[in-house]
PDB file of N, CA and C in Angstrom:
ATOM      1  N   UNK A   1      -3.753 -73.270 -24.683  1.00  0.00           N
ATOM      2  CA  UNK A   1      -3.875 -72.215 -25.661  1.00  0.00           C
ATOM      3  C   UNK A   1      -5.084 -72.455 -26.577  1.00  0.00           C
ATOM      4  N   UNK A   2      -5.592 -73.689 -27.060  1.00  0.00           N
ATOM      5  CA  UNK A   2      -6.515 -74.007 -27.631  1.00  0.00           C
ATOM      6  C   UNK A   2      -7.421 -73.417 -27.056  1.00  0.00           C
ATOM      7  N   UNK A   3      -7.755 -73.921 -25.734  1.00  0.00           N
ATOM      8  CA  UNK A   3      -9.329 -73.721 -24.999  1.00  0.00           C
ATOM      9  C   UNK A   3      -9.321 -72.003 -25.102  1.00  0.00           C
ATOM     10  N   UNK A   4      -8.553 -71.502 -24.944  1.00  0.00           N
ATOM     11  CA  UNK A   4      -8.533 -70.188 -25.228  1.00  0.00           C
ATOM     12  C   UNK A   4      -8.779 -69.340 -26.933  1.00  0.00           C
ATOM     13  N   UNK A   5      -8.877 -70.312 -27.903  1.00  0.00           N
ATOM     14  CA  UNK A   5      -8.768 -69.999 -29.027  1.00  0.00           C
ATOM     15  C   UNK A   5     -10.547 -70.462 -28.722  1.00  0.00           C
ATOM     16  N   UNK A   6     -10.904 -71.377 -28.458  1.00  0.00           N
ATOM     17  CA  UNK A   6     -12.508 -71.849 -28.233  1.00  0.00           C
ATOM     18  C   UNK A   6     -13.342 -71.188 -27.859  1.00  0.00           C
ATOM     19  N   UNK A   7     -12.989 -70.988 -26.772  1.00  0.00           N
ATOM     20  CA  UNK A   7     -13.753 -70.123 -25.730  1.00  0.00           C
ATOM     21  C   UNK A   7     -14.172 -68.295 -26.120  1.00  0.00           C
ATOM     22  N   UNK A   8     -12.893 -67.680 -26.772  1.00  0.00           N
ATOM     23  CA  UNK A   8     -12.832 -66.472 -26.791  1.00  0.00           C
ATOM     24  C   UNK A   8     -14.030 -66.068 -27.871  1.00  0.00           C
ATOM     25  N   UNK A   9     -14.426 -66.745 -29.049  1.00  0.00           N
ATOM     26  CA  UNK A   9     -15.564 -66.463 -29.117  1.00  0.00           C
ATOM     27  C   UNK A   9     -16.990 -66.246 -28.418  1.00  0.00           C
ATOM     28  N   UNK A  10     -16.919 -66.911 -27.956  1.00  0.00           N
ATOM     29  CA  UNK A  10     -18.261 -67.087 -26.793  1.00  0.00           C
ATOM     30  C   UNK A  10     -17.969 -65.579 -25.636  1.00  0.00           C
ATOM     31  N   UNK A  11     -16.600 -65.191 -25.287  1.00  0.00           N
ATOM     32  CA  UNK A  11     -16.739 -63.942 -24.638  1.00  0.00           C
ATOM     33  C   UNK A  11     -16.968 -62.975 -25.225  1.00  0.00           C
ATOM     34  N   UNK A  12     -16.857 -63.154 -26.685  1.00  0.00           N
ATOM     35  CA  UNK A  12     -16.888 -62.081 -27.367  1.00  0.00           C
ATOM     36  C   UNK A  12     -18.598 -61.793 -27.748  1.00  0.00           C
ATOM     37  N   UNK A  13     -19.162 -62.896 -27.499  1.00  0.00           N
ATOM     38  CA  UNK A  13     -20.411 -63.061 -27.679  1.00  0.00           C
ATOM     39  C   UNK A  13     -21.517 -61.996 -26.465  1.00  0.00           C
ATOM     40  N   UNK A  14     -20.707 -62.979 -25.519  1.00  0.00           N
ATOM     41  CA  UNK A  14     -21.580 -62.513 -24.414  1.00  0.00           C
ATOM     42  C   UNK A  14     -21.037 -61.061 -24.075  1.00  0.00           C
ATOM     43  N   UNK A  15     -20.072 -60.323 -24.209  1.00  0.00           N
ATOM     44  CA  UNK A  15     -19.543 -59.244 -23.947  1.00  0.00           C
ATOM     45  C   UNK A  15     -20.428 -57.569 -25.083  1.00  0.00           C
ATOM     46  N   UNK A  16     -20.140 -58.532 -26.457  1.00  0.00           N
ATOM     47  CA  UNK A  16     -21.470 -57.838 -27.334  1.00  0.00           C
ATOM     48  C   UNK A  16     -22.693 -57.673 -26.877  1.00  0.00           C
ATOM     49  N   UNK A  17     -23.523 -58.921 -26.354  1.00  0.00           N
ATOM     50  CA  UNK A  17     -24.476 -58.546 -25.578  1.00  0.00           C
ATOM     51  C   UNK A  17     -24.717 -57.924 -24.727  1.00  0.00           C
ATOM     52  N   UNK A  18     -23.943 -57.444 -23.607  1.00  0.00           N
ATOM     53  CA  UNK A  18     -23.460 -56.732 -22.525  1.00  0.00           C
ATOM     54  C   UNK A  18     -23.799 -55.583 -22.690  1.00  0.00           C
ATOM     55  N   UNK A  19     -22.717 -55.314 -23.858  1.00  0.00           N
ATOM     56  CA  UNK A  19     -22.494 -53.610 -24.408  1.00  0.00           C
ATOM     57  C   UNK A  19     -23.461 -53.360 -24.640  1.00  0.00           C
ATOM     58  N   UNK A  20     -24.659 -53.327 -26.074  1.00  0.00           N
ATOM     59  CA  UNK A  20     -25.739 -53.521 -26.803  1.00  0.00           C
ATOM     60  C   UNK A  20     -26.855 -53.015 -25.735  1.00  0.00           C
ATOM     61  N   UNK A  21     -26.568 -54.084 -24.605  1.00  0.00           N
ATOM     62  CA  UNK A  21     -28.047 -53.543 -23.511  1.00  0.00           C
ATOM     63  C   UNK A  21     -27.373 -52.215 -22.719  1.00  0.00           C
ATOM     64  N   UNK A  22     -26.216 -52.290 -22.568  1.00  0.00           N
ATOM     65  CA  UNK A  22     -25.788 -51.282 -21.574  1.00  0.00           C
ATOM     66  C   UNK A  22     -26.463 -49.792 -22.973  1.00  0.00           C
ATOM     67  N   UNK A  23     -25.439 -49.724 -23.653  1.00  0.00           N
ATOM     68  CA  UNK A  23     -25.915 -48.759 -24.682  1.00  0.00           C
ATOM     69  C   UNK A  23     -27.555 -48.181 -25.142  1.00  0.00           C
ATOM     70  N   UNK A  24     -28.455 -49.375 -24.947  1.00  0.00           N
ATOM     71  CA  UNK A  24     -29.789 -48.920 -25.240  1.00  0.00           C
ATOM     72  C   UNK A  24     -30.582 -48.454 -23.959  1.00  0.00           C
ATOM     73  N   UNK A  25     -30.108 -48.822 -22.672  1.00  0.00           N
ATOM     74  CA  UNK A  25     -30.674 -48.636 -21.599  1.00  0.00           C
ATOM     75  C   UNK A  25     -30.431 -47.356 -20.986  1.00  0.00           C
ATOM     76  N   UNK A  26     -29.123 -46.380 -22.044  1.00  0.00           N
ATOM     77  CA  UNK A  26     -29.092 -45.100 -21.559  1.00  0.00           C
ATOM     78  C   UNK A  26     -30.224 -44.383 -21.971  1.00  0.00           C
ATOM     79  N   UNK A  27     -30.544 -42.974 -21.055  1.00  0.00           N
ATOM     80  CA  UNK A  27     -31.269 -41.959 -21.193  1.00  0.00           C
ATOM     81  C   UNK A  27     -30.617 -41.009 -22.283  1.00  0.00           C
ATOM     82  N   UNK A  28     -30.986 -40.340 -23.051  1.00  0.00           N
ATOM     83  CA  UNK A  28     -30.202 -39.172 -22.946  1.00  0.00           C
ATOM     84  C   UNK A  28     -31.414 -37.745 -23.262  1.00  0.00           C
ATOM     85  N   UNK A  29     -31.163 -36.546 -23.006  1.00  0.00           N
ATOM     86  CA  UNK A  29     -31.921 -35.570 -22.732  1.00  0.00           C
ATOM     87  C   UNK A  29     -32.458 -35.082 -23.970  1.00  0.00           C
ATOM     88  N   UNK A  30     -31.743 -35.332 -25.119  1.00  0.00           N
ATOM     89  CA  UNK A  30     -32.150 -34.443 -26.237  1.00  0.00           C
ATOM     90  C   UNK A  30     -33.139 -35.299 -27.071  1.00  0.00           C
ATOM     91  N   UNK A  31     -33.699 -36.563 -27.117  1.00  0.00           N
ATOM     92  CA  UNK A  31     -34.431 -37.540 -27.112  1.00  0.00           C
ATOM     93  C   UNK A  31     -34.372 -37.701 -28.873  1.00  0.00           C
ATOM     94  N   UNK A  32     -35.291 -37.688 -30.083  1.00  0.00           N
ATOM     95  CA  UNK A  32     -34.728 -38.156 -31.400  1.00  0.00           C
ATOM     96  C   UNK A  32     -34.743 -36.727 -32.205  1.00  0.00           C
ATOM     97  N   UNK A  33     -35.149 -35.557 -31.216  1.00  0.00           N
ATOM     98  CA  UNK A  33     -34.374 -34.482 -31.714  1.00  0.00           C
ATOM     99  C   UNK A  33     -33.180 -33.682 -31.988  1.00  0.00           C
ATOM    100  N   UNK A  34     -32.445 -34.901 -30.859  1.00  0.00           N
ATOM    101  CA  UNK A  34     -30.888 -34.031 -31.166  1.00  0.00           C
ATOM    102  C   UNK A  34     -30.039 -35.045 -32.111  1.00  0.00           C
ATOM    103  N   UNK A  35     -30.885 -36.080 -32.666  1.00  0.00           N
ATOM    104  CA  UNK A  35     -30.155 -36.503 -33.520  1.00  0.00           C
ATOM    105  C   UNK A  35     -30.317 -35.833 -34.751  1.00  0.00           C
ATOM    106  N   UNK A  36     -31.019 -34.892 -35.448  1.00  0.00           N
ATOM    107  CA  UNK A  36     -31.106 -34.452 -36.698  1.00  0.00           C
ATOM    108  C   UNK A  36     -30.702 -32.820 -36.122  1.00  0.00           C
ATOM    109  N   UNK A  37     -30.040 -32.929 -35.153  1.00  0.00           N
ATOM    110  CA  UNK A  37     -29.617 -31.075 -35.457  1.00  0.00           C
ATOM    111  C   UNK A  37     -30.315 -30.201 -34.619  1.00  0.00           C
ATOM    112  N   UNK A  38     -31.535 -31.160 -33.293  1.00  0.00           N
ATOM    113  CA  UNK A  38     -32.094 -30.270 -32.553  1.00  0.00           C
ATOM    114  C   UNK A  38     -31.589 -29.422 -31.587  1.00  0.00           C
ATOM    115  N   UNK A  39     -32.110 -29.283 -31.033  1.00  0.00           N
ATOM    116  CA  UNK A  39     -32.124 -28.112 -29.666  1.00  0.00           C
ATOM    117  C   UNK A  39     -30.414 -28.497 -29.226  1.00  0.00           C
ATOM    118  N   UNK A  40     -29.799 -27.565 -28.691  1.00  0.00           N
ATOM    119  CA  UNK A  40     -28.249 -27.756 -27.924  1.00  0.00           C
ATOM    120  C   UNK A  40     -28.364 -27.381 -26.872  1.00  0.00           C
ATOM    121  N   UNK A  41     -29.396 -27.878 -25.752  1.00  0.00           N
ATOM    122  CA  UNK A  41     -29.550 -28.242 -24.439  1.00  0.00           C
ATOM    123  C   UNK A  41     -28.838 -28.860 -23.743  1.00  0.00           C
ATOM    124  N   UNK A  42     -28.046 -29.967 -24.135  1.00  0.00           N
ATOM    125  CA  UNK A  42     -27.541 -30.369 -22.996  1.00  0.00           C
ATOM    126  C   UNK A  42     -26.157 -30.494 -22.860  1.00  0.00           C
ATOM    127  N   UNK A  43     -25.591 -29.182 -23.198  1.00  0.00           N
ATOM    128  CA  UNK A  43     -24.108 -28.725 -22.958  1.00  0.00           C
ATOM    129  C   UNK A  43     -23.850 -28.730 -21.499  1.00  0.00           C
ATOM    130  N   UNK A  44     -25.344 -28.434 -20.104  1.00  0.00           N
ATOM    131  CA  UNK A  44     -24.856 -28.722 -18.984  1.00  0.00           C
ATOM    132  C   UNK A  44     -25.163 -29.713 -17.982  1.00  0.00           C
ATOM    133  N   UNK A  45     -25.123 -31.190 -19.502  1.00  0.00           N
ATOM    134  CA  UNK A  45     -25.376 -32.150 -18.795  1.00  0.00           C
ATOM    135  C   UNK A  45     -24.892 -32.507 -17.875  1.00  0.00           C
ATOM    136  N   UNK A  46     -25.288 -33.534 -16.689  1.00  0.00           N
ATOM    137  CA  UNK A  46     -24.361 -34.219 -15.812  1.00  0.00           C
ATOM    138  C   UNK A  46     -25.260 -35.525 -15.506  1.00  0.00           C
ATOM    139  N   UNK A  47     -24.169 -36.768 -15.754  1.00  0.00           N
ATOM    140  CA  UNK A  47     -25.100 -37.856 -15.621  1.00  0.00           C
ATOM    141  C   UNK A  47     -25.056 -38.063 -14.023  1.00  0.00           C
ATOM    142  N   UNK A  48     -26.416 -39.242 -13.642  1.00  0.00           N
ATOM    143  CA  UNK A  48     -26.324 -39.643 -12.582  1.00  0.00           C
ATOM    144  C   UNK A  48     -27.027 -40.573 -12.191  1.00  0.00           C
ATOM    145  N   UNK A  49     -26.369 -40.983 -11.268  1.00  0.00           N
ATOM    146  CA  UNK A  49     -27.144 -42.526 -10.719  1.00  0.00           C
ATOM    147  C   UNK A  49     -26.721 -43.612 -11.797  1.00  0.00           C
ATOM    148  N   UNK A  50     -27.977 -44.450 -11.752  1.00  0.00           N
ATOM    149  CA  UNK A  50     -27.773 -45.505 -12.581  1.00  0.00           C
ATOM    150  C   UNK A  50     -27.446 -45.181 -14.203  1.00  0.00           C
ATOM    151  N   UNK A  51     -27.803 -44.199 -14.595  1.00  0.00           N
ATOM    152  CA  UNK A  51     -27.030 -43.342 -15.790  1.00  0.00           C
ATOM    153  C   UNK A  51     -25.995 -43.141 -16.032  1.00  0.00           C
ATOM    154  N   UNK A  52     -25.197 -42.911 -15.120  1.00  0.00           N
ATOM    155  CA  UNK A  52     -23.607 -42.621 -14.685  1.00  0.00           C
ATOM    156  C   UNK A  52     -23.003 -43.802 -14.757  1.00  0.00           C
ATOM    157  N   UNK A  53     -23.752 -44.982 -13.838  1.00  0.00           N
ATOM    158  CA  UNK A  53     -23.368 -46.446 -13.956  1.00  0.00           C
ATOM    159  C   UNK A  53     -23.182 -47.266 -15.586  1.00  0.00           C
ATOM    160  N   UNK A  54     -24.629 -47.291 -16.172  1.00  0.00           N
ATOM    161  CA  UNK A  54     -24.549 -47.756 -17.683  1.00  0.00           C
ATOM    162  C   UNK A  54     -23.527 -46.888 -18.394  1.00  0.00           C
ATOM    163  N   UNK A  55     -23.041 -45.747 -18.137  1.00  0.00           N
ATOM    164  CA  UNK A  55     -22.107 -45.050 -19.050  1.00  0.00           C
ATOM    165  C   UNK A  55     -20.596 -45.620 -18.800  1.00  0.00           C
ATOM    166  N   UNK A  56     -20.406 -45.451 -17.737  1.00  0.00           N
ATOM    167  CA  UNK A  56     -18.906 -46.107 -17.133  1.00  0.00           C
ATOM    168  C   UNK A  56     -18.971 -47.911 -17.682  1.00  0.00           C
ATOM    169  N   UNK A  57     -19.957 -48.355 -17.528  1.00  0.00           N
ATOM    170  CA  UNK A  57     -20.268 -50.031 -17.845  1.00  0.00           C
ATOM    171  C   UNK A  57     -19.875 -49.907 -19.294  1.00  0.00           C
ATOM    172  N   UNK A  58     -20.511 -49.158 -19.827  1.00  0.00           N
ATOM    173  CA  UNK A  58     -20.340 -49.733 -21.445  1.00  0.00           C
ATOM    174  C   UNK A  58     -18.881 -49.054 -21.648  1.00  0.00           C
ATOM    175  N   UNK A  59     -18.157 -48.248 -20.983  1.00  0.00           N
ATOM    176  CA  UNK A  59     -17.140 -47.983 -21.737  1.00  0.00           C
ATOM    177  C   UNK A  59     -15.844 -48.845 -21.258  1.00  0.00           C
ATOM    178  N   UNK A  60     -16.124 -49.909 -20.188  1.00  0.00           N
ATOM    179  CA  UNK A  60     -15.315 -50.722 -19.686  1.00  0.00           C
ATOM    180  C   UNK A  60     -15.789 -51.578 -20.318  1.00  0.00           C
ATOM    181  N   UNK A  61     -17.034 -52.023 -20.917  1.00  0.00           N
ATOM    182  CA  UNK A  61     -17.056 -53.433 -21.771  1.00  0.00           C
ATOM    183  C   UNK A  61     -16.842 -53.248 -23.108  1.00  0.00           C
ATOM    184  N   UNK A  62     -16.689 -51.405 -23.367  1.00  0.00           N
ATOM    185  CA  UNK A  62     -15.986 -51.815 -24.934  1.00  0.00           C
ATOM    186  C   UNK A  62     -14.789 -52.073 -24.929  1.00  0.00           C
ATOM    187  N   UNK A  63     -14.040 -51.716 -23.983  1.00  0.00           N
ATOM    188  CA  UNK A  63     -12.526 -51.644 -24.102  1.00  0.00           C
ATOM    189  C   UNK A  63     -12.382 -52.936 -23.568  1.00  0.00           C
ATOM    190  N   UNK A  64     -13.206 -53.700 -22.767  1.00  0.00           N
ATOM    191  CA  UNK A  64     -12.864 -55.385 -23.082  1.00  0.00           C
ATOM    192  C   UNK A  64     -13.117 -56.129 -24.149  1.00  0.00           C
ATOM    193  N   UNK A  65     -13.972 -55.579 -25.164  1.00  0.00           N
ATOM    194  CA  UNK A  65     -14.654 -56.385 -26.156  1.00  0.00           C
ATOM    195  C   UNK A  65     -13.116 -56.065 -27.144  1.00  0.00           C
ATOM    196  N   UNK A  66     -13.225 -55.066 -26.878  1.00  0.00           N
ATOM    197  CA  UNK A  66     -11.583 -54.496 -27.722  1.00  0.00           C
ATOM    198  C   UNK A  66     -10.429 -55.336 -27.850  1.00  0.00           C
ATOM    199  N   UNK A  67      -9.919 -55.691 -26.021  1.00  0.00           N
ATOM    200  CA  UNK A  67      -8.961 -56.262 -25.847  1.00  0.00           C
ATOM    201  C   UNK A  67      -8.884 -57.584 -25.844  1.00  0.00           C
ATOM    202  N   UNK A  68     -10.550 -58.673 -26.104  1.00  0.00           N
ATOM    203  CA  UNK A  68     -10.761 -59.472 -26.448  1.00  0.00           C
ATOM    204  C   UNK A  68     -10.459 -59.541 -28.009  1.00  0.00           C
ATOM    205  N   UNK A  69     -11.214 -59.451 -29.005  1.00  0.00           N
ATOM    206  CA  UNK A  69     -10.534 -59.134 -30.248  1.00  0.00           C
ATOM    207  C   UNK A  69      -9.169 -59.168 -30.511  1.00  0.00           C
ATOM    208  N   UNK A  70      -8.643 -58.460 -29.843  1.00  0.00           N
ATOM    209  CA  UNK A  70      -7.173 -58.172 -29.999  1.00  0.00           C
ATOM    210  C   UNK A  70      -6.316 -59.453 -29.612  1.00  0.00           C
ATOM    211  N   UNK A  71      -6.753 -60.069 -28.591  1.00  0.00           N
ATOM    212  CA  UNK A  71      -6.532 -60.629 -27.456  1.00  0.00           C
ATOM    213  C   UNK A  71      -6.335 -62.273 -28.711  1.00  0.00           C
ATOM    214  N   UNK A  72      -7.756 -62.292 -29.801  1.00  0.00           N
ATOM    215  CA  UNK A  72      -7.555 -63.413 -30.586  1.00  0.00           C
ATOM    216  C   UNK A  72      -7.177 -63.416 -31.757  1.00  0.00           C
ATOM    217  N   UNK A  73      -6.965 -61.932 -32.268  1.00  0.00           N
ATOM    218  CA  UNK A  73      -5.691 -61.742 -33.488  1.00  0.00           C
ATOM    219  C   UNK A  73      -4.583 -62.143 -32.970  1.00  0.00           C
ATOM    220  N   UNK A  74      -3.905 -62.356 -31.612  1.00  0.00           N
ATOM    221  CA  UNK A  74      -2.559 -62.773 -31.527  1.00  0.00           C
ATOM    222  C   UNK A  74      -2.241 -63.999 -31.268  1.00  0.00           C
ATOM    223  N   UNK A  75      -3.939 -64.688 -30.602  1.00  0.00           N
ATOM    224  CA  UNK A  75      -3.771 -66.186 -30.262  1.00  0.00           C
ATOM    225  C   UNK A  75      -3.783 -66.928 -31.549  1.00  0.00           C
ATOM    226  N   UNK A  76      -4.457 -66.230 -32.563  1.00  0.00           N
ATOM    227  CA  UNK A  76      -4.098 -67.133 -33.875  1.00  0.00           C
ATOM    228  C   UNK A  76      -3.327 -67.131 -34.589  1.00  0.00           C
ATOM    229  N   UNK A  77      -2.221 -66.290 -34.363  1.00  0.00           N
ATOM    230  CA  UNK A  77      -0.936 -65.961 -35.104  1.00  0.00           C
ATOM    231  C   UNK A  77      -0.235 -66.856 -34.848  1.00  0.00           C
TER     232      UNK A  77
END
């Protein structure tokens, strides 16, 4: 149970890193205009390829980074 109290930082480490690149390595269409309110183009988005891949990736390594976390609120209880 210890090595598991040790260790789980370090996944949590490398799992942050994971996410972080997965997240910056997406495309997305509306580029730093649709962050202030631009154009509403891409209502008929559809991702693909390796786009599709980094999207599915990061949302399986948040929900591990999640269940890691979680995982060491109970190992230290």
């Amino acid at each position: 149970m210890e090595f598991l109290v040790t260790i789980m930082p370090w996944v949590q480490v490398v799992l942050s890193i994971i996410l972080v690149t997965a997240i910056l390595l997406q495309q997305t269409g509306a580029g730093v205009g649709g962050a202030f309110g631009g154009g509403d183009d891409s209502i008929h988005y559809t991702r693909r390829g390796l786009e599709k891949v980094l999207f599915y990736l990061s949302i399986v390594i948040a929900i591990l980074f999640a269940l890691s976390a979680f995982a060491v609120l109970l190992l230290r209880a």
